[in-house]
C-alpha atoms as a PDB file:
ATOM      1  CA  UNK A   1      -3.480 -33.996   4.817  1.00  0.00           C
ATOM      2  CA  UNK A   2      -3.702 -30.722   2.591  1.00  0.00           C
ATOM      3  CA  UNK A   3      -5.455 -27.540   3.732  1.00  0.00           C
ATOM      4  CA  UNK A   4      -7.815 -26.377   0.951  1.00  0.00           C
ATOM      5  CA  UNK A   5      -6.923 -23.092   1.839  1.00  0.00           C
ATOM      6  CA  UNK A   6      -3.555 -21.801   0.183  1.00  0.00           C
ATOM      7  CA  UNK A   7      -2.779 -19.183   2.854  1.00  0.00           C
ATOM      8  CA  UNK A   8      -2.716 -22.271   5.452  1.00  0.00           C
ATOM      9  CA  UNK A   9      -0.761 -20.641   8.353  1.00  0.00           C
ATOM     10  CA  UNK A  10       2.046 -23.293   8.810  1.00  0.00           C
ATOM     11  CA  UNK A  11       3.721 -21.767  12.010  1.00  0.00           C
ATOM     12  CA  UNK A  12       0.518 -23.547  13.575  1.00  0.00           C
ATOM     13  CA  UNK A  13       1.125 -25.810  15.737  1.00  0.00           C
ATOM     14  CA  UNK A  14       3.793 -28.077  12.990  1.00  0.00           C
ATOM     15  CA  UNK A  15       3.690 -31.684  13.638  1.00  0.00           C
ATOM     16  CA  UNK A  16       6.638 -33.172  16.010  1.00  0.00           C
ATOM     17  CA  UNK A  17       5.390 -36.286  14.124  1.00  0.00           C
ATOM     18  CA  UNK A  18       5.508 -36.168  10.216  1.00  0.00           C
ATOM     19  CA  UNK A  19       3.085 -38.185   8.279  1.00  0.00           C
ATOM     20  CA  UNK A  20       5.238 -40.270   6.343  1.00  0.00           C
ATOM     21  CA  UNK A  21       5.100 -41.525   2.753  1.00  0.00           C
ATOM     22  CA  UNK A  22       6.853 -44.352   1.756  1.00  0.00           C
ATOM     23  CA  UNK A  23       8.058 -44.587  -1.806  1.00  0.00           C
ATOM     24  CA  UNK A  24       9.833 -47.207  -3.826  1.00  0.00           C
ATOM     25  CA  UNK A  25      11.091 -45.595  -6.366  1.00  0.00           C
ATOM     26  CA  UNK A  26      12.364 -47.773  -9.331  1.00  0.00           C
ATOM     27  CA  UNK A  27      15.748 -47.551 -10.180  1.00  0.00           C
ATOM     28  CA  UNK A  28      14.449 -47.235 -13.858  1.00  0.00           C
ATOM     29  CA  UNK A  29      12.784 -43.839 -13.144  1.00  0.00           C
ATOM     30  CA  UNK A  30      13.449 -40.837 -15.128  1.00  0.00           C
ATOM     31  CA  UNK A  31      13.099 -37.243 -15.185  1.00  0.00           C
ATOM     32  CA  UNK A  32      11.892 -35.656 -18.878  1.00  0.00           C
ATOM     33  CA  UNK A  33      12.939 -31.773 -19.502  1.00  0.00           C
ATOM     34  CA  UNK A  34       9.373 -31.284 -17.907  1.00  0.00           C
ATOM     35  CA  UNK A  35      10.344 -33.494 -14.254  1.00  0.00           C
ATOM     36  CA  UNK A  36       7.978 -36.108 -14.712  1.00  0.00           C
ATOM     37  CA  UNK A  37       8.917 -39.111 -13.872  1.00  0.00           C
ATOM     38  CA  UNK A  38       8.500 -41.935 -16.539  1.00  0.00           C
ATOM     39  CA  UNK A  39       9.383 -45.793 -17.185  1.00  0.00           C
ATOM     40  CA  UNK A  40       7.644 -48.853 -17.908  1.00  0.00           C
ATOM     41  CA  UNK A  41       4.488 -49.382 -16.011  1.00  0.00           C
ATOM     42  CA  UNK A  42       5.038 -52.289 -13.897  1.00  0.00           C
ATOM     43  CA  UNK A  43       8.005 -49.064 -12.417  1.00  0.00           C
ATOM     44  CA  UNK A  44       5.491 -46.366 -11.858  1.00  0.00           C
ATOM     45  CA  UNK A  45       2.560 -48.623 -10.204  1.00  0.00           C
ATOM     46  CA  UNK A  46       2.040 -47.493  -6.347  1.00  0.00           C
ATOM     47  CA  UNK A  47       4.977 -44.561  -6.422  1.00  0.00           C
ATOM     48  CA  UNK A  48       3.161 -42.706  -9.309  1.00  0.00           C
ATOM     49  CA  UNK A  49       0.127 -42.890  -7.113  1.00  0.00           C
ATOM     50  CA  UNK A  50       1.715 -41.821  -3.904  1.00  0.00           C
ATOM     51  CA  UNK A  51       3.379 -38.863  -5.656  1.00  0.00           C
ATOM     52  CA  UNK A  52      -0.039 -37.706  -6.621  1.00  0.00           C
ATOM     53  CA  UNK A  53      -1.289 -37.511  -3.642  1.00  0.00           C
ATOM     54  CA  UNK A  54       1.604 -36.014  -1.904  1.00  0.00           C
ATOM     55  CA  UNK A  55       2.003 -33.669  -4.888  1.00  0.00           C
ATOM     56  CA  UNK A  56      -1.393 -32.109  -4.269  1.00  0.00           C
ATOM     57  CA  UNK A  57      -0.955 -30.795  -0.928  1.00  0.00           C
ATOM     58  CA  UNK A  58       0.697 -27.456  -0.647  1.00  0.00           C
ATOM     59  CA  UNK A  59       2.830 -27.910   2.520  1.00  0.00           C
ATOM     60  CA  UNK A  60       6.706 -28.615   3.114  1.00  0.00           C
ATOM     61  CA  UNK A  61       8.165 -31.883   2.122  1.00  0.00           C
ATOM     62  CA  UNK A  62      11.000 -33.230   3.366  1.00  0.00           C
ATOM     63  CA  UNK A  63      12.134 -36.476   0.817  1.00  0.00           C
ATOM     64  CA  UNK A  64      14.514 -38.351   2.932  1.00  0.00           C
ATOM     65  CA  UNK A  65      17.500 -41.423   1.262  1.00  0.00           C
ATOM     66  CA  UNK A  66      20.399 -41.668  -0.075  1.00  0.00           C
ATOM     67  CA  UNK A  67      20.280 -41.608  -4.164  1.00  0.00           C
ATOM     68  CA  UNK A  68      21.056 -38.591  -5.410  1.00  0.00           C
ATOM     69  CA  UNK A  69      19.148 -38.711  -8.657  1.00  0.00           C
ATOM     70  CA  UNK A  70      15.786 -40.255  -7.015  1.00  0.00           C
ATOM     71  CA  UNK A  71      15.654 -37.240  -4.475  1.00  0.00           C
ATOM     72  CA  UNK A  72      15.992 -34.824  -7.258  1.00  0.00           C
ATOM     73  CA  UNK A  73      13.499 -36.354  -9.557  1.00  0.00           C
ATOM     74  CA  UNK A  74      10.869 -37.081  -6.629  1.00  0.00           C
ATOM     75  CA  UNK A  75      10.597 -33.442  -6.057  1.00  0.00           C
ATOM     76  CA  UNK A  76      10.256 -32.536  -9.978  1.00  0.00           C
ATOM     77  CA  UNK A  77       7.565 -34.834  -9.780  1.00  0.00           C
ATOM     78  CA  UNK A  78       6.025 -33.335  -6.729  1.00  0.00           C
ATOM     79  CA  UNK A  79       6.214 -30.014  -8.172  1.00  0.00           C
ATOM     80  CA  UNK A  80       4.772 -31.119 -11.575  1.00  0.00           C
ATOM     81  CA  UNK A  81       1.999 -32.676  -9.947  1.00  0.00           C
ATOM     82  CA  UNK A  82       1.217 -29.990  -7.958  1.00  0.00           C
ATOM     83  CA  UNK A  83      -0.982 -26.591  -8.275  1.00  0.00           C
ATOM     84  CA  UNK A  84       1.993 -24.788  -8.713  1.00  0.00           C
ATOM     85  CA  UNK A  85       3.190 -27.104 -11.708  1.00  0.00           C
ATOM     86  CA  UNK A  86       2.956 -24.080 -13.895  1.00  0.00           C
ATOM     87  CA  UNK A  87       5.119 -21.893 -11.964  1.00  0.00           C
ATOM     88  CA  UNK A  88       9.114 -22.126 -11.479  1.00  0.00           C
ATOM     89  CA  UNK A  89      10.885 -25.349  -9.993  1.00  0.00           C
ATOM     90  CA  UNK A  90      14.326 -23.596  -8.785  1.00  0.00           C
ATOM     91  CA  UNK A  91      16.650 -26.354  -6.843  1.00  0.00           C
ATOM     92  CA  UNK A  92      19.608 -25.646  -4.914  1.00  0.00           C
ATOM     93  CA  UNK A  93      21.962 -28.358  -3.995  1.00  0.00           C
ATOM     94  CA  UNK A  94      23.552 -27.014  -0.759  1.00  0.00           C
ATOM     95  CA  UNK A  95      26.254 -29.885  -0.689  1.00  0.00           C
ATOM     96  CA  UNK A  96      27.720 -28.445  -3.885  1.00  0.00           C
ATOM     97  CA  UNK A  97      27.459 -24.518  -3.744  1.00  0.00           C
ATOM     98  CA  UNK A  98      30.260 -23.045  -0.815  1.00  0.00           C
ATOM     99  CA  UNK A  99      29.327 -22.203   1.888  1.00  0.00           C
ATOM    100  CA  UNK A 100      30.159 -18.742   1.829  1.00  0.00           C
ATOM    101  CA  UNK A 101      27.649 -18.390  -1.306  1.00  0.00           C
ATOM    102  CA  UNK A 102      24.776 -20.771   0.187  1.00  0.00           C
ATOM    103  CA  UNK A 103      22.699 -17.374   2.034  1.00  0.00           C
ATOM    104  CA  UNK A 104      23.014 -15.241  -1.131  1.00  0.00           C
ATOM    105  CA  UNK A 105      22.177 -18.460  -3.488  1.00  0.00           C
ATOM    106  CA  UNK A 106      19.044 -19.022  -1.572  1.00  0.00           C
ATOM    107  CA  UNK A 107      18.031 -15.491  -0.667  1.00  0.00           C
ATOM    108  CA  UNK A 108      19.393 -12.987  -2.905  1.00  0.00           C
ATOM    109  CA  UNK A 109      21.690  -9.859  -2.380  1.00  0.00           C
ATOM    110  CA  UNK A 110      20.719  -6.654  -1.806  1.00  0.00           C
ATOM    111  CA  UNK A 111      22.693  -3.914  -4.158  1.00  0.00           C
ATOM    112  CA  UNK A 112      22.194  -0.651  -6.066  1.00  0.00           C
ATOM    113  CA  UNK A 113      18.932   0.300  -7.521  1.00  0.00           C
ATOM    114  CA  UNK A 114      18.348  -2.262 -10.691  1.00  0.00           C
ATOM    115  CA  UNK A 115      21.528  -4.236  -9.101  1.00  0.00           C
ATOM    116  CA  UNK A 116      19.602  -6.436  -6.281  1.00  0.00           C
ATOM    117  CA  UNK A 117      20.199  -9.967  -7.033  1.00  0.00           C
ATOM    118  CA  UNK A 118      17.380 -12.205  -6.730  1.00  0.00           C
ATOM    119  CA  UNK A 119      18.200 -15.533  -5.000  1.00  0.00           C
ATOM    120  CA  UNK A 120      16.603 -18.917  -5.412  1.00  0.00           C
ATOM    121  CA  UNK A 121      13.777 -17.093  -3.211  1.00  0.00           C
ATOM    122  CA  UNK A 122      12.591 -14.649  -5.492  1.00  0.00           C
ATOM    123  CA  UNK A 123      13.778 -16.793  -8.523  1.00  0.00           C
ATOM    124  CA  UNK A 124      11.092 -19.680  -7.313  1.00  0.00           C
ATOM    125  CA  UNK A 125       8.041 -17.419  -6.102  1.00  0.00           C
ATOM    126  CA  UNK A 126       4.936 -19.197  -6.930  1.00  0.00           C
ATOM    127  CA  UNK A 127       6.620 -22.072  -7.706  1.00  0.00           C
ATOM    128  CA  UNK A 128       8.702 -24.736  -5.764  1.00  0.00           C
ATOM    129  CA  UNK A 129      11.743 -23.985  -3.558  1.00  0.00           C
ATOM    130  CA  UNK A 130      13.820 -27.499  -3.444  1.00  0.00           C
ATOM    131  CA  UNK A 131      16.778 -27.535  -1.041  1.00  0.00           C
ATOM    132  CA  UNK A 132      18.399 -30.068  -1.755  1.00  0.00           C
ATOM    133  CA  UNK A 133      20.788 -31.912   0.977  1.00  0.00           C
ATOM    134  CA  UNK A 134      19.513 -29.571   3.572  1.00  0.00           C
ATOM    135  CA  UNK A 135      21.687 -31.096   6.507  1.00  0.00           C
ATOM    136  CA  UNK A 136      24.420 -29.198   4.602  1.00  0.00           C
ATOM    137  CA  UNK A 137      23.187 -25.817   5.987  1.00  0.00           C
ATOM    138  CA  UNK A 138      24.935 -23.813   8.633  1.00  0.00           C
ATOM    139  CA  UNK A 139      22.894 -22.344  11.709  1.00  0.00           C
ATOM    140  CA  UNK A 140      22.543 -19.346  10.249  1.00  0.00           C
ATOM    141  CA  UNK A 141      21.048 -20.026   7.155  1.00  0.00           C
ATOM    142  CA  UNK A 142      18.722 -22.839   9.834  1.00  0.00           C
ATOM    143  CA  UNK A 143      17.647 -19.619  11.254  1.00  0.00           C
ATOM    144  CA  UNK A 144      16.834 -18.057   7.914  1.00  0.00           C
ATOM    145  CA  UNK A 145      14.766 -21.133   6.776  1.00  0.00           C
ATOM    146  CA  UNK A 146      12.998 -21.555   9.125  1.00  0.00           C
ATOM    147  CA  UNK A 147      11.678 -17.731   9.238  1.00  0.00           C
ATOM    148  CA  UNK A 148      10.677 -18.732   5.398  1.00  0.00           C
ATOM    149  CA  UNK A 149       8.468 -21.905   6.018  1.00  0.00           C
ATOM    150  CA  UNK A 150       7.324 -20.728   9.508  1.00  0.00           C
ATOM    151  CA  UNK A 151       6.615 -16.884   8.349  1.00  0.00           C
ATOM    152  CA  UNK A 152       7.039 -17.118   4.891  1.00  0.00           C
ATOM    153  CA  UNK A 153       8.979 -13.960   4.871  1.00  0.00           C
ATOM    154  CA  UNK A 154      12.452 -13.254   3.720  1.00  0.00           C
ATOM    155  CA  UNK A 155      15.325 -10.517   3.518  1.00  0.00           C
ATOM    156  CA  UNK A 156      17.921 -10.765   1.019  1.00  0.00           C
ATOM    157  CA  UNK A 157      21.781 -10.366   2.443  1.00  0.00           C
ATOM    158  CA  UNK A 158      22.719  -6.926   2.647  1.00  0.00           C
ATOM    159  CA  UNK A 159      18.975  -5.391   2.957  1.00  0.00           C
ATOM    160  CA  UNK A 160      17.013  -4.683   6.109  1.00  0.00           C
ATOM    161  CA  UNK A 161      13.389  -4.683   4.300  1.00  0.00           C
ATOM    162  CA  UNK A 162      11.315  -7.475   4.849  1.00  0.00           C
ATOM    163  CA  UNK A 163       9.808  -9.274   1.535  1.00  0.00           C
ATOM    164  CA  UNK A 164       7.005 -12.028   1.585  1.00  0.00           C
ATOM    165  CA  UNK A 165       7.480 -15.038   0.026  1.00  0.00           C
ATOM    166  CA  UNK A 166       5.077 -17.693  -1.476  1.00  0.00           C
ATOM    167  CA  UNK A 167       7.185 -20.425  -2.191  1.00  0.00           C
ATOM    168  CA  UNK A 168       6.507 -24.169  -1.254  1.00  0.00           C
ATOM    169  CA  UNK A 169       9.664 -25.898   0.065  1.00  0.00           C
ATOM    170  CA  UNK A 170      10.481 -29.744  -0.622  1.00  0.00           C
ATOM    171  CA  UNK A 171      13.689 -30.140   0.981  1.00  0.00           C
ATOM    172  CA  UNK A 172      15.629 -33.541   0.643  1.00  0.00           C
ATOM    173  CA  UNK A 173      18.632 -34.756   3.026  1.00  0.00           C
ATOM    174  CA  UNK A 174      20.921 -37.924   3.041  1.00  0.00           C
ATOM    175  CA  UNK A 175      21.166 -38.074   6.412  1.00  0.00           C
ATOM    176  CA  UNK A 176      19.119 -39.047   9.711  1.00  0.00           C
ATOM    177  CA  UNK A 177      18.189 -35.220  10.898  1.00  0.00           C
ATOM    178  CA  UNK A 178      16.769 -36.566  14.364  1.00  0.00           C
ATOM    179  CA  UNK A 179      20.734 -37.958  15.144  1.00  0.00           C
ATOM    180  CA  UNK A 180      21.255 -34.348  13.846  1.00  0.00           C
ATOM    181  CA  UNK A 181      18.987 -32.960  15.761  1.00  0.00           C
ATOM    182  CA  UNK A 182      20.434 -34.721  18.575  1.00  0.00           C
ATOM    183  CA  UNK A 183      23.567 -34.151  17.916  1.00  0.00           C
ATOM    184  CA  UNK A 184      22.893 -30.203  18.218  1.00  0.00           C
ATOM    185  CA  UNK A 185      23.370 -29.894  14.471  1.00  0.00           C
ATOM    186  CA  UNK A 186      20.004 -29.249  13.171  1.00  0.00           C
ATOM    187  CA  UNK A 187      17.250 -27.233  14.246  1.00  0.00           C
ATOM    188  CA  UNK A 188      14.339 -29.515  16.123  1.00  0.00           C
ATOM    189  CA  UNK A 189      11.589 -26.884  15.171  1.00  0.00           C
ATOM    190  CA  UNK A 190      13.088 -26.357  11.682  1.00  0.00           C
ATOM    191  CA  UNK A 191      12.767 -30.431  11.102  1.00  0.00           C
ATOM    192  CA  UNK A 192       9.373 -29.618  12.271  1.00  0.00           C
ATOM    193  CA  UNK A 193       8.205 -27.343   9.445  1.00  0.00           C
ATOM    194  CA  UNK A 194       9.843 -28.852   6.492  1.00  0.00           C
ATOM    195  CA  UNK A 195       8.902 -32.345   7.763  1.00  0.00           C
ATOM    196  CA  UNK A 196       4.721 -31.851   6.824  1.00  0.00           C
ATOM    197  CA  UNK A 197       5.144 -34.806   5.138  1.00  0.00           C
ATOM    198  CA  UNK A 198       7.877 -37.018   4.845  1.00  0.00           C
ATOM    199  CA  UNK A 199       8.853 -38.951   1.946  1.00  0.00           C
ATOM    200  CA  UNK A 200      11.216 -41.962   2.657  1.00  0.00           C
ATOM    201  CA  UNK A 201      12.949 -43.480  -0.566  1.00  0.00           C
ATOM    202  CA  UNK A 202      14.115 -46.678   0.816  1.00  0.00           C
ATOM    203  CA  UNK A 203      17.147 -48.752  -0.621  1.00  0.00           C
ATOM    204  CA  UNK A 204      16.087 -50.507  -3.875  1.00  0.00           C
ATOM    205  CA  UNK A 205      16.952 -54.669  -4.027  1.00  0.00           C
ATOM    206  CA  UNK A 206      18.785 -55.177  -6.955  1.00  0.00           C
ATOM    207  CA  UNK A 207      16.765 -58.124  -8.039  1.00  0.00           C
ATOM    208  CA  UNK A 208      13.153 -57.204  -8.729  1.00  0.00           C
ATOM    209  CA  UNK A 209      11.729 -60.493  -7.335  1.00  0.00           C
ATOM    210  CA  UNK A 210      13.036 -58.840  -3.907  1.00  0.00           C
ATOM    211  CA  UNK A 211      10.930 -55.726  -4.523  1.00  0.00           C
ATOM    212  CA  UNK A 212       9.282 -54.977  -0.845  1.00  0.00           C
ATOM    213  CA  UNK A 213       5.669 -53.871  -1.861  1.00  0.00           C
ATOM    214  CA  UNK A 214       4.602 -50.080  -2.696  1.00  0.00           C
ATOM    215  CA  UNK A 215       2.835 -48.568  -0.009  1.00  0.00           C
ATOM    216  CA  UNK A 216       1.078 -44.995   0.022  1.00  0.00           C
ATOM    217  CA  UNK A 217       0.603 -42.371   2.582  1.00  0.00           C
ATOM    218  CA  UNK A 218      -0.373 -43.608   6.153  1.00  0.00           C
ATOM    219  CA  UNK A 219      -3.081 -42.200   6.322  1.00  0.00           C
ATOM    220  CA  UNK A 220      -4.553 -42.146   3.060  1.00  0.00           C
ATOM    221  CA  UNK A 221      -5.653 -38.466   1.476  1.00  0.00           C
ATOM    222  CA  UNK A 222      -9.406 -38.655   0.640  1.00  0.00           C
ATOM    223  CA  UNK A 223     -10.015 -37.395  -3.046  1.00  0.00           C
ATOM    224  CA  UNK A 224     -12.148 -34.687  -1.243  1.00  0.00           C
ATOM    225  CA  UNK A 225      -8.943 -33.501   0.701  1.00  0.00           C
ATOM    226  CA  UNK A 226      -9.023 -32.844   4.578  1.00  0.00           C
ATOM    227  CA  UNK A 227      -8.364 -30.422   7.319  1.00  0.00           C
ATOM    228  CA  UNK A 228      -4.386 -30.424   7.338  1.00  0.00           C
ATOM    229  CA  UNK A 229      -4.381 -29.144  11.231  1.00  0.00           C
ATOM    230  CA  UNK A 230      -7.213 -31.194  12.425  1.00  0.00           C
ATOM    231  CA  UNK A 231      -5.733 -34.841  10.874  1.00  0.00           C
ATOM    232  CA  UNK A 232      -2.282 -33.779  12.410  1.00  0.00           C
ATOM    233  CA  UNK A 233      -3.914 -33.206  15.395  1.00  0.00           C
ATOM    234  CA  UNK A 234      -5.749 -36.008  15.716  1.00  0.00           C
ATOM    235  CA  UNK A 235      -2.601 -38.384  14.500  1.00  0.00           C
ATOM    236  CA  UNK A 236      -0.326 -36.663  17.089  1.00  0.00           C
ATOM    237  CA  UNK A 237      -2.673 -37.398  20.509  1.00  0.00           C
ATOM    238  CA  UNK A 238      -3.158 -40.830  19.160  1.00  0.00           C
ATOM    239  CA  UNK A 239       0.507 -41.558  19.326  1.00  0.00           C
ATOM    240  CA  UNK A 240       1.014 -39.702  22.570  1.00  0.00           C
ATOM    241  CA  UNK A 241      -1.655 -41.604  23.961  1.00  0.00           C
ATOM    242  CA  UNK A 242      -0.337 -45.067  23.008  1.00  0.00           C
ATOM    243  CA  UNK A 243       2.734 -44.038  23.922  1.00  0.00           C
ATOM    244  CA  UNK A 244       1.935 -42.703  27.444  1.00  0.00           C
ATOM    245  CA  UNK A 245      -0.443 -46.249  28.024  1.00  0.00           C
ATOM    246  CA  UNK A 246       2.631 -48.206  26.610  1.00  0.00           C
ATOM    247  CA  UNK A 247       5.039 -46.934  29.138  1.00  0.00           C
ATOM    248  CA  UNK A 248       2.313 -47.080  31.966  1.00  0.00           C
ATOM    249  CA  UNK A 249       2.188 -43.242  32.126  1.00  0.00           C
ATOM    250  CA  UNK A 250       5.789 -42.595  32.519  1.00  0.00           C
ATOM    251  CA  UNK A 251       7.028 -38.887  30.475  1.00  0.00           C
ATOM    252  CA  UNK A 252      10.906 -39.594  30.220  1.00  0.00           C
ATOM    253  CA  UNK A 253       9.728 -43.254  28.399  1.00  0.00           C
ATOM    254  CA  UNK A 254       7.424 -42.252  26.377  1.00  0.00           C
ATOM    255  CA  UNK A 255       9.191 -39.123  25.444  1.00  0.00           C
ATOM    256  CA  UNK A 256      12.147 -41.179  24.104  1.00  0.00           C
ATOM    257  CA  UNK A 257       9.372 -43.437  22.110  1.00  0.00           C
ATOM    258  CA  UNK A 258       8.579 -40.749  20.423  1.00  0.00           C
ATOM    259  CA  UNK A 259      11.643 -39.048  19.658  1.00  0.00           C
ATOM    260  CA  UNK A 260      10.528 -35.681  21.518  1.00  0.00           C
ATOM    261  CA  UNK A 261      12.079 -33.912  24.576  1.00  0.00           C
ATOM    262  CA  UNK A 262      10.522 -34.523  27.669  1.00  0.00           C
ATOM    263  CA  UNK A 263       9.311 -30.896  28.348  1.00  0.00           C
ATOM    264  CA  UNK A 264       7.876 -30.893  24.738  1.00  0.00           C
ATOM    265  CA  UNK A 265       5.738 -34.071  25.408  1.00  0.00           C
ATOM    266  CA  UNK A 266       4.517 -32.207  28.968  1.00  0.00           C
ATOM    267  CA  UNK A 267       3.631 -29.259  27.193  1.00  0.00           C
ATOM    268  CA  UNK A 268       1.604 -31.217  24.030  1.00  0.00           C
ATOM    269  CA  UNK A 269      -0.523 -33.000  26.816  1.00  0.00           C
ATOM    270  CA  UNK A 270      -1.074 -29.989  28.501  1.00  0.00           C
ATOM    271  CA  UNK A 271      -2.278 -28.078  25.211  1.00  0.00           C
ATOM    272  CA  UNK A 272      -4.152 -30.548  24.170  1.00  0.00           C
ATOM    273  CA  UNK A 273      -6.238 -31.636  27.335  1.00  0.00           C
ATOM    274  CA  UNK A 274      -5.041 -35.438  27.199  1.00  0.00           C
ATOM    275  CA  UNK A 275      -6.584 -38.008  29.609  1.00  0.00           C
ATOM    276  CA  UNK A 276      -3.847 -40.024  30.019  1.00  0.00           C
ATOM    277  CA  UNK A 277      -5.765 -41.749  32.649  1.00  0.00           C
ATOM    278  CA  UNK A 278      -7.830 -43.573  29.906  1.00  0.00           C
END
């Protein structure tokens, strides 16, 4: 699911359909002043491992759920584990900062010579950008996000030059972003982008004995790696496909199956030569 090349142009053709992770993420988790995550190990078991494997390839994340601590220390962990592990982890929470902050928090502010302030941006550049609650963002700042993970470019407020940015971006939200999306609330190719991979953080039992099994990545990352645009590929006419024979051919049906417009699905078939006939 990881390209082994790090300039991996992400504005290609982004998945409509994120590959999604599910972890169960025990309650007892941790974060140390390094972002690991630690506990007994009947805790770390399966999560530990799908962590790993998510950590190691350098696209967006987007963590989805609704415990605050477990989305932060997920994407410590993902940055720890990571090839940028070494280089800065800078999180903004975008529920907490105000709104009329949230641009120059992220991308800086342009001032006098020696006087430019260098946002969460610059501040992360090599590293890890995490965003967390990423819902919270106006359309504005959608706009500006998504010209970061789709170009991976940036302009701090208040300056016209254009600066390029190598930043990976986990991004975490509490809420549903396709009802968002739907809503007209959140940007459908933005949810695109940061959704590469999905992690879901499901609602822990309180009794362990109800503890739903750990499961890893659907599908599974080979220890060699793979071709990032050719497995996305692949998984997105496979779903189209069962969709389309599900619904007996019919676009508006299998559109809403899939959570896609209409016109979208049309124009996916069209690029990618489907038979729908077979």
């Amino acid at each position: 699911m990881t390209p082994d090349d790090p300039d991996f142009d992400s504005s290609v053709a982004p998945p409509s359909l994120p590959l999604v992770a599910d972890i169960v993420v025990p309650q007892s988790l941790r974060a140390t002043s390094k972002g690991r995550l630690v506990g007994g190990s009947d805790d770390l078991g399966g999560a530990a491992r799908t962590i790993d494997r998510v950590a190691r390839a350098d696209c967006s994340v987007l963590i989805t759920g609704d415990r605050s601590p477990a989305l932060d220390n997920v994407a410590r962990a993902l940055h720890d584990r990571s090839m940028r592990g070494e280089s800065p982890f800078v999180a903004v929470d975008c529920a907490l900062v105000p709104a009329a902050r949230l641009e120059e928090e992220i991308f800086g502010r342009a001032g006098h010579v020696g006087e430019t302030r260098l946002g969460a941006v610059g501040a992360a550049e090599g590293g890890t950008l995490f965003l967390a609650y990423v819902n919270e963002l106006s359309p504005s700042l959608q706009t500006r996000l998504l010209r970061l993970v789709r170009e991976r470019e940036h302009s701090p407020v208040g300056d016209v030059r254009i600066f390029k940015s190598d930043v990976r971006v986990i991004a975490a939200t509490s809420r549903d972003l396709e009802l968002e999306i739907a809503a007209g609330r959140f940007r459908e190719d933005l949810y695109a982008h940061l959704a590469i991979i999905q992690v879901h953080l499901p609602v822990m039992p309180r009794s362990r004995s109800d503890a739903p099994p750990s499961s890893g990545i659907r599908p599974l990352l080979p220890e060699d790696g793979i071709d990032l645009r050719a497995a996305v590929e692949e998984f997105e006419s496979d779903l189209i496909l069962q969709a389309l024979r599900k619904t007996g051919g019919n676009k508006n049906k299998a559109a809403q199956l899939l959570r896609v417009n209409r016109t979208t699905l049309v124009e996916m078939v069209k690029r990618k030569r489907l038979n729908i006939a077979g």
